[in-house]
N, C-alpha and C. Protein backbone atom coordinates (compact mmCIF):
# COMPACT_ATOMS: atom_id res chain seq x y z
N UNK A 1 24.90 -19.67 -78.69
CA UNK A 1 25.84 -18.85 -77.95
C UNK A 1 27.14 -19.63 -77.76
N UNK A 2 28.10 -19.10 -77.83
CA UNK A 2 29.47 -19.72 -77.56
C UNK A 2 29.70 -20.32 -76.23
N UNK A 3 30.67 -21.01 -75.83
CA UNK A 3 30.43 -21.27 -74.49
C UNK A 3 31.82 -22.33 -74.50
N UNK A 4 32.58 -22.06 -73.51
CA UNK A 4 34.06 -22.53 -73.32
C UNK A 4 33.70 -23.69 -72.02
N UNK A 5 34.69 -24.70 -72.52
CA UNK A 5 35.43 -26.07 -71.19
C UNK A 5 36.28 -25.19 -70.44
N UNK A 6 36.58 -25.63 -69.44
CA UNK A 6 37.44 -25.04 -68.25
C UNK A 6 38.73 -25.13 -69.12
N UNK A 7 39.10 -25.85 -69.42
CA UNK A 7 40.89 -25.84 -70.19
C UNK A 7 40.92 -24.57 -71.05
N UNK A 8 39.65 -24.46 -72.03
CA UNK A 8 39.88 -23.03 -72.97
C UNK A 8 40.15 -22.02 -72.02
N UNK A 9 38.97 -21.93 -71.51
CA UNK A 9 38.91 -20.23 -70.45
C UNK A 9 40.29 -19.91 -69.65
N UNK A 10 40.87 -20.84 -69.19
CA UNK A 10 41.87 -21.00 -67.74
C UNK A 10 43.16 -20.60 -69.37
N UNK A 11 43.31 -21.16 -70.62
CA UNK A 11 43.95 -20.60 -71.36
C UNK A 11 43.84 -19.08 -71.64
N UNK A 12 42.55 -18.99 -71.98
CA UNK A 12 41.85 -17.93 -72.51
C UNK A 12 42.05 -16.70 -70.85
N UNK A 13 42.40 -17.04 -70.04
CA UNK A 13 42.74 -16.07 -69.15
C UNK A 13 44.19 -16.18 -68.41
N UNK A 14 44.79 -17.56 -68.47
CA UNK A 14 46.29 -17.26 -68.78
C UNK A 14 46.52 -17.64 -67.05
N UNK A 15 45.48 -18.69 -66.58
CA UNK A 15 45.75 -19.55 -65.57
C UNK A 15 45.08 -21.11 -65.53
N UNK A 16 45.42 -22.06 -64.52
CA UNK A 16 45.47 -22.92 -64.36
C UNK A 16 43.79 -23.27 -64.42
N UNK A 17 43.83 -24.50 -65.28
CA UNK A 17 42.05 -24.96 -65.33
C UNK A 17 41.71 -25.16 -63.76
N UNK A 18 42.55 -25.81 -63.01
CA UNK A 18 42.12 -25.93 -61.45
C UNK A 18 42.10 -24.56 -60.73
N UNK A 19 42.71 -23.74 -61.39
CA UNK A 19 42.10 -22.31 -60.89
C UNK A 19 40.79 -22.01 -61.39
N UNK A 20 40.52 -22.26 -62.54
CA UNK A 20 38.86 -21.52 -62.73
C UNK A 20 38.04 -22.60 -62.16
N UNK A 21 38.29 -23.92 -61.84
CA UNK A 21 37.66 -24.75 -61.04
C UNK A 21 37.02 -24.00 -59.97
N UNK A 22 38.24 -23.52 -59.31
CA UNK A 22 37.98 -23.27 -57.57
C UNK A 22 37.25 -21.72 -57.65
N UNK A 23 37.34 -21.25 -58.91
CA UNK A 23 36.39 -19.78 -58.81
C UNK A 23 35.06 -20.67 -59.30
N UNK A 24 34.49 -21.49 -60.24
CA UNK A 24 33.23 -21.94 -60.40
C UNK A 24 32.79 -22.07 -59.19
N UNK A 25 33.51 -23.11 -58.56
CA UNK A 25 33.16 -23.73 -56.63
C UNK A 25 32.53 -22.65 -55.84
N UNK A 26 33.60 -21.72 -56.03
CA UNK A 26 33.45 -20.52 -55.24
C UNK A 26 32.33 -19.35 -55.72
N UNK A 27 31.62 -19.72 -57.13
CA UNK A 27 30.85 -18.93 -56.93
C UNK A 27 31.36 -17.49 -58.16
N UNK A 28 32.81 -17.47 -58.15
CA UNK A 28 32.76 -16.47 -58.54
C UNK A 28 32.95 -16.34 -60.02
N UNK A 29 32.50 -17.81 -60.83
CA UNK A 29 32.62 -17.26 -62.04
C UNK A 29 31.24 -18.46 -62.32
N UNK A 30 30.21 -18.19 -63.37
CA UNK A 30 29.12 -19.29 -63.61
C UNK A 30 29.39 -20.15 -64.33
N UNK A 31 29.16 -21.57 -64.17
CA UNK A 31 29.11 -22.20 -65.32
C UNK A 31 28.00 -23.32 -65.15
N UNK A 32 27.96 -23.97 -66.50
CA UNK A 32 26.97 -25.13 -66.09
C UNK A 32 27.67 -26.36 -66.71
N UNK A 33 26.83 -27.16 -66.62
CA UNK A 33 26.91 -29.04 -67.31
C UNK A 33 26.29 -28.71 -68.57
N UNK A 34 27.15 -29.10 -69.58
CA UNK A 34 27.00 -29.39 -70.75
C UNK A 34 26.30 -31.46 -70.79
N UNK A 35 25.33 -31.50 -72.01
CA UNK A 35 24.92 -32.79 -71.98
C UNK A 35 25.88 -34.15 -71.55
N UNK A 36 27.69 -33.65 -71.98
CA UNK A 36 28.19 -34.82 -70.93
C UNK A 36 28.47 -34.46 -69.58
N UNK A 37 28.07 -33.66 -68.74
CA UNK A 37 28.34 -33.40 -67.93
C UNK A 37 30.11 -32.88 -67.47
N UNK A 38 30.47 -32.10 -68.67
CA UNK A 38 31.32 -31.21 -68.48
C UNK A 38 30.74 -30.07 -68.18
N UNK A 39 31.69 -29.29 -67.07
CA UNK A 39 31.32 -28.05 -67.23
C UNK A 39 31.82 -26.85 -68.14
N UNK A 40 30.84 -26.08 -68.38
CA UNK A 40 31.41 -25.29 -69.46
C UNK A 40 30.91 -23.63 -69.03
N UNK A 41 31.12 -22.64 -69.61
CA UNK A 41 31.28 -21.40 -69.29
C UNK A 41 30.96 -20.58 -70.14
N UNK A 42 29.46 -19.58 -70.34
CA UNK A 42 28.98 -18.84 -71.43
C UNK A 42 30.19 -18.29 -71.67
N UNK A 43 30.30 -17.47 -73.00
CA UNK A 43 31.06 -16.68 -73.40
C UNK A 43 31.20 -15.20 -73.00
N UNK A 44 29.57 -15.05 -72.93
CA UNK A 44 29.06 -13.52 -72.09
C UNK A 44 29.73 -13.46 -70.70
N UNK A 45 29.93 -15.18 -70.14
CA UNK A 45 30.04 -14.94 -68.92
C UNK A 45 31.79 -14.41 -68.54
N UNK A 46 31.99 -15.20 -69.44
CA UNK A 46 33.52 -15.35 -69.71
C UNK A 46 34.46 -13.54 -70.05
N UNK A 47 33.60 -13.15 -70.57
CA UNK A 47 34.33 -12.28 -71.20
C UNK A 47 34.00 -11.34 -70.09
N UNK A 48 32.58 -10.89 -69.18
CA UNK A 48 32.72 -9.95 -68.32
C UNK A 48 33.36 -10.65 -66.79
N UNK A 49 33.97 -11.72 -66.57
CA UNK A 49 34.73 -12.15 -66.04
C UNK A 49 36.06 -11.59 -65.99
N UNK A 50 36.43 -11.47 -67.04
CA UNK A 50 38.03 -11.22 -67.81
C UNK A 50 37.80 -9.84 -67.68
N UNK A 51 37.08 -9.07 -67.66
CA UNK A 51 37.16 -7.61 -67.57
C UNK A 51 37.02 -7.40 -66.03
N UNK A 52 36.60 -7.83 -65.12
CA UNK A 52 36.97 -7.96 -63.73
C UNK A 52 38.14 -8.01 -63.04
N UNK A 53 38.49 -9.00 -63.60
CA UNK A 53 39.91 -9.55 -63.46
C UNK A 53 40.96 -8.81 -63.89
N UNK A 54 40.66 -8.05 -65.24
CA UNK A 54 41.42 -6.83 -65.44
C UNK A 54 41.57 -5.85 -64.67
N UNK A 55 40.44 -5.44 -64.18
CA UNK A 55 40.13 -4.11 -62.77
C UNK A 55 40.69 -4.38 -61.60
N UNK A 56 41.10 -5.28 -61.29
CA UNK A 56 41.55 -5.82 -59.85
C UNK A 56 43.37 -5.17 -59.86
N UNK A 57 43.38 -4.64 -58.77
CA UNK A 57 44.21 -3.85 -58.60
C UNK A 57 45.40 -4.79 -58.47
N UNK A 58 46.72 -5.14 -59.03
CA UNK A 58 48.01 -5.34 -58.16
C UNK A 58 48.26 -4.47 -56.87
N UNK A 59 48.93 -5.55 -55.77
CA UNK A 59 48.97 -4.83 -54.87
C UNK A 59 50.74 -4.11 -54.77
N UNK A 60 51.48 -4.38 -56.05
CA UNK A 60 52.59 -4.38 -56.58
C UNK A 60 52.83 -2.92 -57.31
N UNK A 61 51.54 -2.68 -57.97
CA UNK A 61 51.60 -1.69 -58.91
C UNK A 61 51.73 -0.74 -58.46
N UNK A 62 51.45 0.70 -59.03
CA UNK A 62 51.93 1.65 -58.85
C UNK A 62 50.69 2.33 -59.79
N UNK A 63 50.13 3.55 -59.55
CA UNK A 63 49.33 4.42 -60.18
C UNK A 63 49.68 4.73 -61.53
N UNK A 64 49.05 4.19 -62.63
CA UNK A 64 49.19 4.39 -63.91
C UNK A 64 47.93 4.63 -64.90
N UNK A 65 48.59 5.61 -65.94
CA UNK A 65 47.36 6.09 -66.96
C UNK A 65 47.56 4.55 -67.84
N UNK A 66 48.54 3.68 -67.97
CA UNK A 66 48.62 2.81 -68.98
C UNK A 66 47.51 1.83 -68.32
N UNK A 67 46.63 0.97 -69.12
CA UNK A 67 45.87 -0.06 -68.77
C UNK A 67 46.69 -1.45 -68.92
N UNK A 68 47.10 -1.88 -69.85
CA UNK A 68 47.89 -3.03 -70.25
C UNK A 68 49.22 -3.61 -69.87
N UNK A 69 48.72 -3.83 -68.36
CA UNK A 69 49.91 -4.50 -67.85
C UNK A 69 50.02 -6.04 -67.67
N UNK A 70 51.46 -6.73 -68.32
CA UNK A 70 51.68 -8.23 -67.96
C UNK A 70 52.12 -8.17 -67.50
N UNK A 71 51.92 -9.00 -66.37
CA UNK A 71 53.03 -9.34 -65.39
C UNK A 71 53.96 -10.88 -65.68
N UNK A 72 55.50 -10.90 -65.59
CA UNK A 72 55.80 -12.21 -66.21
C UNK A 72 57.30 -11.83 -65.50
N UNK A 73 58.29 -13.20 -65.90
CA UNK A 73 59.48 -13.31 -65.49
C UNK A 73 60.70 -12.31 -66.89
N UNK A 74 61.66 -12.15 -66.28
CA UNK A 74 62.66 -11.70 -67.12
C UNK A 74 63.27 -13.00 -67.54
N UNK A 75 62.89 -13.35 -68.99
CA UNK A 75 63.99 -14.70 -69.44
C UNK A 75 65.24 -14.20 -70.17
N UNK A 76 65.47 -13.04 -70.76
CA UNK A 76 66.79 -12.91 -71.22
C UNK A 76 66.75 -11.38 -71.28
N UNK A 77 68.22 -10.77 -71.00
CA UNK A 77 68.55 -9.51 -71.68
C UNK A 77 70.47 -9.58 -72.16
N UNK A 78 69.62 -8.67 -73.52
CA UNK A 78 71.07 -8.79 -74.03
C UNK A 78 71.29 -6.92 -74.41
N UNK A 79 72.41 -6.73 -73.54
CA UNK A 79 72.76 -5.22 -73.53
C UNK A 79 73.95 -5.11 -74.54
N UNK A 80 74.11 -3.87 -75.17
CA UNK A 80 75.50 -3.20 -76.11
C UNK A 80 75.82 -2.06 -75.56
N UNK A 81 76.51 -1.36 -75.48
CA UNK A 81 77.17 -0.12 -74.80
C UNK A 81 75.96 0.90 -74.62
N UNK A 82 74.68 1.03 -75.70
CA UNK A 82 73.91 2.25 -75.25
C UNK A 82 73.18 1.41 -75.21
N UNK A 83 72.17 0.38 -75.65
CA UNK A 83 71.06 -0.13 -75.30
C UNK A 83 71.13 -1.50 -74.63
N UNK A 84 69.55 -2.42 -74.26
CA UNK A 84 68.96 -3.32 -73.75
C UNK A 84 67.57 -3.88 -74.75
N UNK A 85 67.84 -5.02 -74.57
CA UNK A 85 66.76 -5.79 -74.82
C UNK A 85 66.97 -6.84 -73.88
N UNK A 86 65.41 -6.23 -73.37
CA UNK A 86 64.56 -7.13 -72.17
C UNK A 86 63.63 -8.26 -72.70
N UNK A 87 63.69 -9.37 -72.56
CA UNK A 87 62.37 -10.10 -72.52
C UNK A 87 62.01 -10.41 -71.68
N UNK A 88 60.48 -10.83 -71.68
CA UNK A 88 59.68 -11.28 -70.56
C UNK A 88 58.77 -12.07 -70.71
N UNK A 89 58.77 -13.40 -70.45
CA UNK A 89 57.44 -14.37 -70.34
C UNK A 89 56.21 -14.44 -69.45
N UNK A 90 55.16 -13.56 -69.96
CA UNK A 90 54.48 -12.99 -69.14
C UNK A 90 53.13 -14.40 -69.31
N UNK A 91 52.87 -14.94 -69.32
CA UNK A 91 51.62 -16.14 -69.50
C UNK A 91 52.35 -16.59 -70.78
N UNK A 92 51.51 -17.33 -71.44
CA UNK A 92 51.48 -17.58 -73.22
C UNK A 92 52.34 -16.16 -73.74
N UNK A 93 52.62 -15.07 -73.23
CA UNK A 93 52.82 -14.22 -74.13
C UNK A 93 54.67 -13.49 -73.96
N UNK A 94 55.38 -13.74 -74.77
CA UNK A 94 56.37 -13.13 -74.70
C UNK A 94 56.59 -11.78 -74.94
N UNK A 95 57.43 -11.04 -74.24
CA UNK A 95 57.21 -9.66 -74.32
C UNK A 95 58.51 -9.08 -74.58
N UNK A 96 59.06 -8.40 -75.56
CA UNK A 96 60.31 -7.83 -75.58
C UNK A 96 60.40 -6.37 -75.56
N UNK A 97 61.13 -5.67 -74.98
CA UNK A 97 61.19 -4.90 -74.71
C UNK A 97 62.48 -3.81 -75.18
N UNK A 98 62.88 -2.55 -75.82
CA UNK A 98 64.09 -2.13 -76.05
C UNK A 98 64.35 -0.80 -74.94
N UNK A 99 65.32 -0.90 -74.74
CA UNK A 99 65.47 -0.01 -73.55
C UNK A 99 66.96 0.23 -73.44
N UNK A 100 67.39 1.56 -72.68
CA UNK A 100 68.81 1.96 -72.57
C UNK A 100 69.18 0.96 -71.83
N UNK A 101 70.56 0.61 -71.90
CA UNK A 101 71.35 -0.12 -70.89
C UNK A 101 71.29 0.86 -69.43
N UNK A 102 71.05 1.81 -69.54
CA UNK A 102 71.55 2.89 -68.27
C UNK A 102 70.32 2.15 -67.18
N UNK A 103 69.09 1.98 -67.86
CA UNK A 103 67.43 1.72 -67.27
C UNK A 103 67.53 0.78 -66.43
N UNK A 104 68.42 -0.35 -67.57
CA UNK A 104 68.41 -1.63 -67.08
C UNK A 104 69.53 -1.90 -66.30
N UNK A 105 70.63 -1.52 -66.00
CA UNK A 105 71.23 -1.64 -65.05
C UNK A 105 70.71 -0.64 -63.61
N UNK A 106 69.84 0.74 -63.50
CA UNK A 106 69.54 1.06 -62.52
C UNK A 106 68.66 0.42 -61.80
N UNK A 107 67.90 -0.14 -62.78
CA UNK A 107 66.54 -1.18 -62.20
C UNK A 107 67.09 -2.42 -61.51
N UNK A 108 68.53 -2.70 -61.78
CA UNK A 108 68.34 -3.69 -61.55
C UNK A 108 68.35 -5.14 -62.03
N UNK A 109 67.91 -4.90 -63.53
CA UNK A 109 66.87 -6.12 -63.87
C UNK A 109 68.00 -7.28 -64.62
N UNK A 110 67.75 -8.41 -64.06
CA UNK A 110 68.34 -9.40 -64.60
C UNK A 110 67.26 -10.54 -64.87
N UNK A 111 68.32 -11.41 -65.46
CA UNK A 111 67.18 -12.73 -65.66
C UNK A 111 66.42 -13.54 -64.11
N UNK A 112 65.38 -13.78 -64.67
CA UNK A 112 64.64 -14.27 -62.94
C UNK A 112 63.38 -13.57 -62.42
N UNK A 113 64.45 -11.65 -63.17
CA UNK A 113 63.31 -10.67 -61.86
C UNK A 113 62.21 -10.80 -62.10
N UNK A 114 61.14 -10.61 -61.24
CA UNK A 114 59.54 -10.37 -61.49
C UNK A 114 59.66 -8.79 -62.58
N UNK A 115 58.99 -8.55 -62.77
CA UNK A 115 58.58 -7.36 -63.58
C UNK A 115 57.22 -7.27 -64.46
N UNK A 116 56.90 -6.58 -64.51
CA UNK A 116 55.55 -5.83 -65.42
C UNK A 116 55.95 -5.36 -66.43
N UNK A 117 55.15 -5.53 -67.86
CA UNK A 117 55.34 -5.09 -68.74
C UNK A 117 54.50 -4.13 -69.56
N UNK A 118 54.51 -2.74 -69.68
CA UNK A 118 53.26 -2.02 -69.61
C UNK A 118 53.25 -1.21 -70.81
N UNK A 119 52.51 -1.71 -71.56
CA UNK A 119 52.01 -1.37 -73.07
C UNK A 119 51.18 -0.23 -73.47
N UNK A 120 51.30 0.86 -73.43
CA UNK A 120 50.72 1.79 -74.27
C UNK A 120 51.29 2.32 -75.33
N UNK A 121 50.20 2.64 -76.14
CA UNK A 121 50.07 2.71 -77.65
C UNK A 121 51.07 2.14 -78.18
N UNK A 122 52.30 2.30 -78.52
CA UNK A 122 53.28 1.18 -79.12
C UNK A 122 54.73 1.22 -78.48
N UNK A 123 54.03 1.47 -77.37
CA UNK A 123 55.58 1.85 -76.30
C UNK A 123 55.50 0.50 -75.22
N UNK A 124 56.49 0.32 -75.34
CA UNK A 124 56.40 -0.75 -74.12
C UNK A 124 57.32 -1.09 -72.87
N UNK A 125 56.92 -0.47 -71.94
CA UNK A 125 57.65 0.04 -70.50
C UNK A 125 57.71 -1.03 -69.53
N UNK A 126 58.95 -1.40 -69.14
CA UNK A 126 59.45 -2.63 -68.13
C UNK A 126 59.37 -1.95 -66.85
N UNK A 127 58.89 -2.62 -65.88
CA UNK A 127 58.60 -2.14 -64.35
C UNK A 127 59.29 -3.20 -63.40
N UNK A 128 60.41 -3.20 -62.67
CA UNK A 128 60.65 -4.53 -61.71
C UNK A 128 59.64 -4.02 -60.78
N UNK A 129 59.36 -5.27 -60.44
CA UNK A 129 58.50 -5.32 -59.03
C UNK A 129 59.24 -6.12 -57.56
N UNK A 130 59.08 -5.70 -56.78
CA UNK A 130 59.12 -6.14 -55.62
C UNK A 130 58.71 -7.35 -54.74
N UNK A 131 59.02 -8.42 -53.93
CA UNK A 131 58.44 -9.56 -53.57
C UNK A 131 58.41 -9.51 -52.22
């Protein structure tokens, strides 16, 4: 069976290995000692972990049919008279986005903002969020 070190998984879910530390501690994710006494993390366990973690509501969000939301910073937009391109460094994953200039100046959105980036089927919808 497959079975991940804390550094993969904490990659593999797009936070800090001392974060999946303090969920092992806590109970809320399993792992055991591998023969050097690393700990390590089934894959079974891992993966219905990550689908948990998916279900957990932002308390930011907003009621949506889309499932695939990142949440990440705005690192650049570059606008022309009718459009925008947004990016966003959401974990490991950069996210670009094309959008009217009209969107992106009502929103708001400059470099810095928090925002969500919400992916269905091959559309990909920028959300600022609130702090």
């Amino acid at each position: 069976m497959t079975s991940f070190r804390i550094g993969e998984a904490a990659a593999l879910l797009g936070v800090s290995p001392d974060t999946i530390r303090r969920w092992v501690d806590a109970g809320r994710l399993a792992a055991v000692r591998d023969e050097h006494g690393h700990r390590t993390i089934e894959g079974t366990d891992l993966a219905a972990f990550a689908t948990t973690l998916a279900a957990e509501t932002d308390e930011h969000s907003e009621v949506s049919s889309a499932r695939n939301r990142l949440r990440g910073i705005v690192t650049a937009i570059v606008k022309d008279t009718v459009m925008a391109q947004v990016d966003i460094q959401a974990g490991p994953f950069r996210v670009v986005s094309l959008m009217s200039r009209e969107a992106v100046d009502e929103m708001g959105l400059q470099v810095g903002s928090l925002a969500v980036a919400v992916i269905k089927s091959t559309t990909v919808v920028v959300e600022k969020l609130s702090r």
